[in-house]
Protein backbone atom coordinates (compact mmCIF):
# COMPACT_ATOMS: atom_id res chain seq x y z
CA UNK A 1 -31.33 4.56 -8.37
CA UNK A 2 -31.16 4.16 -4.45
CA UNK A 3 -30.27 0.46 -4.70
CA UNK A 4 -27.53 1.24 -7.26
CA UNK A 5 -26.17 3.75 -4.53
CA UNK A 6 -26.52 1.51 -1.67
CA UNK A 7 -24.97 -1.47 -3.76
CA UNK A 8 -21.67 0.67 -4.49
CA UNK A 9 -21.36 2.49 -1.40
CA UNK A 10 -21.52 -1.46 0.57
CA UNK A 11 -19.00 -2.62 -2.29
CA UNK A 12 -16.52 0.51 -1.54
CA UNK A 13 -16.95 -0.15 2.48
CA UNK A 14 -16.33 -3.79 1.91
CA UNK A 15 -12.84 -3.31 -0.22
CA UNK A 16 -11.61 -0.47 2.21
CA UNK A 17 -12.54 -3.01 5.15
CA UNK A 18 -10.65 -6.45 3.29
CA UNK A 19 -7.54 -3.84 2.09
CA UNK A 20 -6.84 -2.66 5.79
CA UNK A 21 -7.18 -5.89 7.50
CA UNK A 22 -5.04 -7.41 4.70
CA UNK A 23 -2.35 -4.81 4.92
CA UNK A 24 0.98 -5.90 7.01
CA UNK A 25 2.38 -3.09 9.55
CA UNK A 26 5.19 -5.21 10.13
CA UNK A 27 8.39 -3.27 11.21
CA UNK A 28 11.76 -5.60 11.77
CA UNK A 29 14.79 -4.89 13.54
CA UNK A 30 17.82 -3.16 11.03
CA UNK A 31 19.59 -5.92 10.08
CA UNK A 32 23.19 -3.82 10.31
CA UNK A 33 22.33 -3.32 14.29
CA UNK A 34 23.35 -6.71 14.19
CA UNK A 35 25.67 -8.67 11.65
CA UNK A 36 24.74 -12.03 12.33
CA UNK A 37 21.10 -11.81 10.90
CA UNK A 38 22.04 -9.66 8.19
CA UNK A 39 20.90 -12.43 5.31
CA UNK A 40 17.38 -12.50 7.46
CA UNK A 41 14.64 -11.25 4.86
CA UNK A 42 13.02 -8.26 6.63
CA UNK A 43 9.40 -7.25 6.80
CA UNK A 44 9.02 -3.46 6.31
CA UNK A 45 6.19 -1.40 7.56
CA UNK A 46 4.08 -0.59 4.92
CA UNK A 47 3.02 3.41 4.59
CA UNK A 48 -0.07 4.66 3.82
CA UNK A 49 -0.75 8.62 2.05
CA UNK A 50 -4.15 9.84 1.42
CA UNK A 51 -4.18 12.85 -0.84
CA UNK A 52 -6.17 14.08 -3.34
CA UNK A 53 -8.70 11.88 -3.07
CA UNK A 54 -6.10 9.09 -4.06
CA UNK A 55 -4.69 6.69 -1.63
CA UNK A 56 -0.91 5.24 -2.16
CA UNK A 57 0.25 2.73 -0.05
CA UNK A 58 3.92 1.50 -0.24
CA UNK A 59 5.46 -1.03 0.65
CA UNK A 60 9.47 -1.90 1.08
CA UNK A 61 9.68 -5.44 -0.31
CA UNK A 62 13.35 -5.78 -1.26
CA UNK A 63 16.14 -2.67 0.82
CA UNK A 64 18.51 -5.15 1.99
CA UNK A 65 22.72 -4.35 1.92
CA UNK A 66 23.19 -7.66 -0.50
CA UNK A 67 20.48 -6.86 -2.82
CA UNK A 68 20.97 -5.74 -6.01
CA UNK A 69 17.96 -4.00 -6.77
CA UNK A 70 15.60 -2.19 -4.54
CA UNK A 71 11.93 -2.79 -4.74
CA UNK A 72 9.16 -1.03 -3.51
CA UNK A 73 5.13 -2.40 -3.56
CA UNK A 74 3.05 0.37 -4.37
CA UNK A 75 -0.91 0.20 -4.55
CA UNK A 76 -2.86 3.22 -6.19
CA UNK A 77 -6.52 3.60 -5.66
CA UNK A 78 -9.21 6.23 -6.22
CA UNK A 79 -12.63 6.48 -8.20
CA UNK A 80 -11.72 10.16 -9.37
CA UNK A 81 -8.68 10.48 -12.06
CA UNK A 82 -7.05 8.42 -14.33
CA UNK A 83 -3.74 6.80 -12.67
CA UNK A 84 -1.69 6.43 -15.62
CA UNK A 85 1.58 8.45 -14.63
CA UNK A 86 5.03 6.44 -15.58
CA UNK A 87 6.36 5.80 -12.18
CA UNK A 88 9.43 5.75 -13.37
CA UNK A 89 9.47 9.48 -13.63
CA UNK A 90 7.21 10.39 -10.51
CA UNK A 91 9.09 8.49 -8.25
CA UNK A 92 12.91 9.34 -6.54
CA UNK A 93 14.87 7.81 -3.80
CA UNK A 94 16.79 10.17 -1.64
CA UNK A 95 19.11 8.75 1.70
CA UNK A 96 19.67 10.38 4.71
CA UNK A 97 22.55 12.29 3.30
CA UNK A 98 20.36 13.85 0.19
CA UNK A 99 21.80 11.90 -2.36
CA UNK A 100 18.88 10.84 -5.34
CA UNK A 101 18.13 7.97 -6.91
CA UNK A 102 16.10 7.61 -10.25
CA UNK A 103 13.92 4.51 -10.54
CA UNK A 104 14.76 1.77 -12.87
CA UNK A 105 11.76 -0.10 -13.81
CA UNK A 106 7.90 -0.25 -13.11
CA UNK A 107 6.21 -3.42 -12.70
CA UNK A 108 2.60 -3.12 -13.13
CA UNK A 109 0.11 -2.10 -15.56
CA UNK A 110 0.18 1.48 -16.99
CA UNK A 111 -3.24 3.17 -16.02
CA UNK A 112 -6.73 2.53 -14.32
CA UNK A 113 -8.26 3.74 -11.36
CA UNK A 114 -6.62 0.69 -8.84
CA UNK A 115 -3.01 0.04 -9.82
CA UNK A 116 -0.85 -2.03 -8.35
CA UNK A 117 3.52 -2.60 -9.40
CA UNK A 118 6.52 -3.13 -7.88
CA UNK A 119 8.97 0.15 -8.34
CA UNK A 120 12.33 -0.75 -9.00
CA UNK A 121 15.84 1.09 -8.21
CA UNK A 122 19.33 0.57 -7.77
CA UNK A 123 21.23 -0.95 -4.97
CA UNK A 124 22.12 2.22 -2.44
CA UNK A 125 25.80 0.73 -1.86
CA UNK A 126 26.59 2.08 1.65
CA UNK A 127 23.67 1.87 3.79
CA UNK A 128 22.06 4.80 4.48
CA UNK A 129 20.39 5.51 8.29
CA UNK A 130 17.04 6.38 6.25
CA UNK A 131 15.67 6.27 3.02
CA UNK A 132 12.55 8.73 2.00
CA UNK A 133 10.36 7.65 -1.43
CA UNK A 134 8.91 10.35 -2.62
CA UNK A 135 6.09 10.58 -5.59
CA UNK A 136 4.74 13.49 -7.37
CA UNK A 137 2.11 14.21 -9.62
CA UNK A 138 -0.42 11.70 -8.76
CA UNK A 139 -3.10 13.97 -7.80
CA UNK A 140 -1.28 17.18 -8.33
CA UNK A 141 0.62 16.73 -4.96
CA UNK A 142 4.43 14.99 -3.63
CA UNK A 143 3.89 11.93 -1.51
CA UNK A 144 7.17 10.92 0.65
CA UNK A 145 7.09 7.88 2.95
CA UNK A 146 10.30 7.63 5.10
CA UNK A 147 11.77 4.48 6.94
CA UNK A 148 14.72 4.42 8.89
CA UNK A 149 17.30 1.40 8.25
């Protein structure tokens, strides 16, 4: 019984170590600061909310003026509930001046304890300063991660 403890416990502490050393806090310069980089692909700081005994990390991957849709990594982890919520309907985009926008398509499988997808909206036409994800219901509480453009 101990070793079976010590076994898990060692294989938790091993994925939490490889997941934050593997995890890009990249932030780039806005792009709109300065026109003549605009078409540069951008490296967005990923965000990180631990809740509930669930962690969410998200990740802009695609928030660029020219893009067509907007896409969001999001991992999902935790050993205590079942993460099958359609993120489609959890999940809102809201800019700087309030405005909301309803997700368009999940990427990723539909439940499990460690999910990971690629949440998919709209093109915001005019820029926005900020952008703020928010996520409810996964764990009974609203996640928002914020990044200013």
């Amino acid at each position: 019984m101990k070793k079976s403890v010590i076994i898990i416990l060692s294989f938790v502490a091993f994925m939490g170590g490889f997941l934050i050393l593997n995890n890009p806090k990249t932030v780039s310069t806005p792009a709109q600061n300065n026109p003549d980089i605009s078409d540069t692909p951008q490296k967005w700081e990923s965000k990180i909310d631990e809740q509930a005994s669930i962690t969410v990390t998200v990740t802009p991957i695609d928030i660029l003026s020219q893009s067509k849709e907007w896409k969001f990594d999001i991992i999902m982890s935790t050993h205590s509930v079942e993460l099958d919520q359609d993120m489609t309907k959890v999940a809102i985009l809201i800019d700087n001046q309030g405005k909301e926008y309803k997700a368009l398509n999940w990427e990723g499988p539909s439940g499990g304890h460690h999910r990971e997808g690629v949440l998919i909206f709209s093109q915001i036409t005019s820029i926005p300063k900020s952008i703020e994800l928010k996520i409810s219901d996964i764990g009974d509480v609203v996640r928002s991660f914020v990044w200013q453009l």
